[in-house]
Structures are given as C-alpha cells and as structure tokens.
C-alpha atoms as a PDB file:
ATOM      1  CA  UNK A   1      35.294  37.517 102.669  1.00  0.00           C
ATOM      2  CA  UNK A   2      34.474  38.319  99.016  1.00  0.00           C
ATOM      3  CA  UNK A   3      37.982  40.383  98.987  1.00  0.00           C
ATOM      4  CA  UNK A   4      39.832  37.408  99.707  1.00  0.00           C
ATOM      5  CA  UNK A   5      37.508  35.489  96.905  1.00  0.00           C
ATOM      6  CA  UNK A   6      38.627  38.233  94.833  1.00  0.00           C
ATOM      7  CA  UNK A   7      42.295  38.051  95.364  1.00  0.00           C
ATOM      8  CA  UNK A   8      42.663  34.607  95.225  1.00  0.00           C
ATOM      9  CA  UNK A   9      40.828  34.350  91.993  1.00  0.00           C
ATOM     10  CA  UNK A  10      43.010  37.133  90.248  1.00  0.00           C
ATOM     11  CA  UNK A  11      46.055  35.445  92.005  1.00  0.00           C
ATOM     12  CA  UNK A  12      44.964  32.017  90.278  1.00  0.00           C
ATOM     13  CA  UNK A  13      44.652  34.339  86.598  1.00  0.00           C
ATOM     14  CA  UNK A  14      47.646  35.823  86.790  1.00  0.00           C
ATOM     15  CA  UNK A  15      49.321  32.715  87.869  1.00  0.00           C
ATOM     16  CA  UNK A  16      48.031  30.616  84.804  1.00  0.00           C
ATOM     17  CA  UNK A  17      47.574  32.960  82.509  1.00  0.00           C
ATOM     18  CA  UNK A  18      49.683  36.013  82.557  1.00  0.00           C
ATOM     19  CA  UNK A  19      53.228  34.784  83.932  1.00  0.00           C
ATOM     20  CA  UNK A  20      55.869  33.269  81.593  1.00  0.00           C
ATOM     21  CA  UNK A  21      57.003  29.631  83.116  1.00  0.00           C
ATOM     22  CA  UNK A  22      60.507  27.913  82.177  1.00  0.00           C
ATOM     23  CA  UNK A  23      60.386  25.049  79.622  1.00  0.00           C
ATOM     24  CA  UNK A  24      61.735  21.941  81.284  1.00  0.00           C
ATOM     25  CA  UNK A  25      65.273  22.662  79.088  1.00  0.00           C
ATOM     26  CA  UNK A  26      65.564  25.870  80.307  1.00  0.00           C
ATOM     27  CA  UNK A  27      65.022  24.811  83.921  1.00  0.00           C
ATOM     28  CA  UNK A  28      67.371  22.069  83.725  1.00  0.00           C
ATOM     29  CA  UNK A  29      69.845  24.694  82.355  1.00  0.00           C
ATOM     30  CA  UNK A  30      69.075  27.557  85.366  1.00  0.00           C
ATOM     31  CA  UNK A  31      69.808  24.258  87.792  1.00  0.00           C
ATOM     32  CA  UNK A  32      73.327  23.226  86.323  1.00  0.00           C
ATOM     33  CA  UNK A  33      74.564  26.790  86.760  1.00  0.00           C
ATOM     34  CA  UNK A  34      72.868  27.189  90.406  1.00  0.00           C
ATOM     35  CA  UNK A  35      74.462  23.759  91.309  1.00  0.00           C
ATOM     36  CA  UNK A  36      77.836  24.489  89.732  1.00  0.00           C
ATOM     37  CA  UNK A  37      78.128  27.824  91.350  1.00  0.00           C
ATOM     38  CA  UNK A  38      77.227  26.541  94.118  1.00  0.00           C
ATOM     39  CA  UNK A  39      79.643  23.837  94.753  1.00  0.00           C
ATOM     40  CA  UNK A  40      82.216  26.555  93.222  1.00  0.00           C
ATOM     41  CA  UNK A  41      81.528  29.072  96.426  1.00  0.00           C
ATOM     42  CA  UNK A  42      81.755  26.045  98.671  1.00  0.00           C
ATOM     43  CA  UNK A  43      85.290  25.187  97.813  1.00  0.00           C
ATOM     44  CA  UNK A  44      86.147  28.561  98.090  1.00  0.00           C
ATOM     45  CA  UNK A  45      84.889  29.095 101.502  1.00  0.00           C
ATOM     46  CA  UNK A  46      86.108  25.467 102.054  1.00  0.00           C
ATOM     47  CA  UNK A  47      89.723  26.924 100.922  1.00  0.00           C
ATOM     48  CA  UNK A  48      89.448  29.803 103.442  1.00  0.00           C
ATOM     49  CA  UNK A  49      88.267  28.004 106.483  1.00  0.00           C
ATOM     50  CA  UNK A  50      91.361  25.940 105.928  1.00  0.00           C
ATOM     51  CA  UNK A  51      93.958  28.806 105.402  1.00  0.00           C
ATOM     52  CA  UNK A  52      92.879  30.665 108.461  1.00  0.00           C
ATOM     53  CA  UNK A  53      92.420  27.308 110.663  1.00  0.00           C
ATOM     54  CA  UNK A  54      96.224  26.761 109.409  1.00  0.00           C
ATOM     55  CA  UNK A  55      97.449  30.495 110.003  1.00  0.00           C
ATOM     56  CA  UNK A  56      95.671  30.064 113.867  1.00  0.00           C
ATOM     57  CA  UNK A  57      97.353  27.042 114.192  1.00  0.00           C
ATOM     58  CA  UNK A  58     100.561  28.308 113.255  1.00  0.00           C
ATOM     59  CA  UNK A  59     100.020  31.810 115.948  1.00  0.00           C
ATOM     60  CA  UNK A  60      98.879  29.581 118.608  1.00  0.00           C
ATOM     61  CA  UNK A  61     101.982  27.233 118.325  1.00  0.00           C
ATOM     62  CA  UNK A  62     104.461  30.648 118.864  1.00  0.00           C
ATOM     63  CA  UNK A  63     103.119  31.122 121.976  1.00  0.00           C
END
C-alpha cells in the first residue's frame, strides 16, 4: 500500500510541477487546427463514399 502512496504522490509532482501545460491561446489555437482538419478529412471521405456509391450504382444498372 505505501507503493501506491508513493506513486500517486510522485504522479501528483510531476503532474503540477514538472510538465509544461498549454496557455489558454495556445489551446484555443491546437483546437482550430484539430477542428479544421477534421471537418477537412470528413469531406474528403464524404467525397469518396459518394464517388464509389455513384460508380456501384452505375455497375449495378449494366446488369
């Protein structure tokens, strides 16, 4: 039990005291791109669903 004291403790240090957080800016910033690259990969993927739901429709209709 005292390990686990131990590790939590130096988990809690490190956590407060030794790792670099964002400023709120720089957050903000990281979201934007996330969001924007997100959205961008969606329409992409959006784009090919359509083209091969198109090209299907088109192979099934020959036959």
């Amino acid at each position: 039990m005292a390990k686990l004291k131990t590790v939590v403790q130096e988990s809690y240090d490190e956590l407060v005291h030794k790792v670099s957080w964002p400023t709120w800016k720089e957050l903000q910033n990281s979201a934007l791109i996330v969001a924007v690259a997100s959205l961008i990969i969606a329409l992409i993927i959006w784009g090919m669903d359509q083209a091969f739901s198109n090209l299907l429709k088109l192979f099934y209709n020959l036959f």
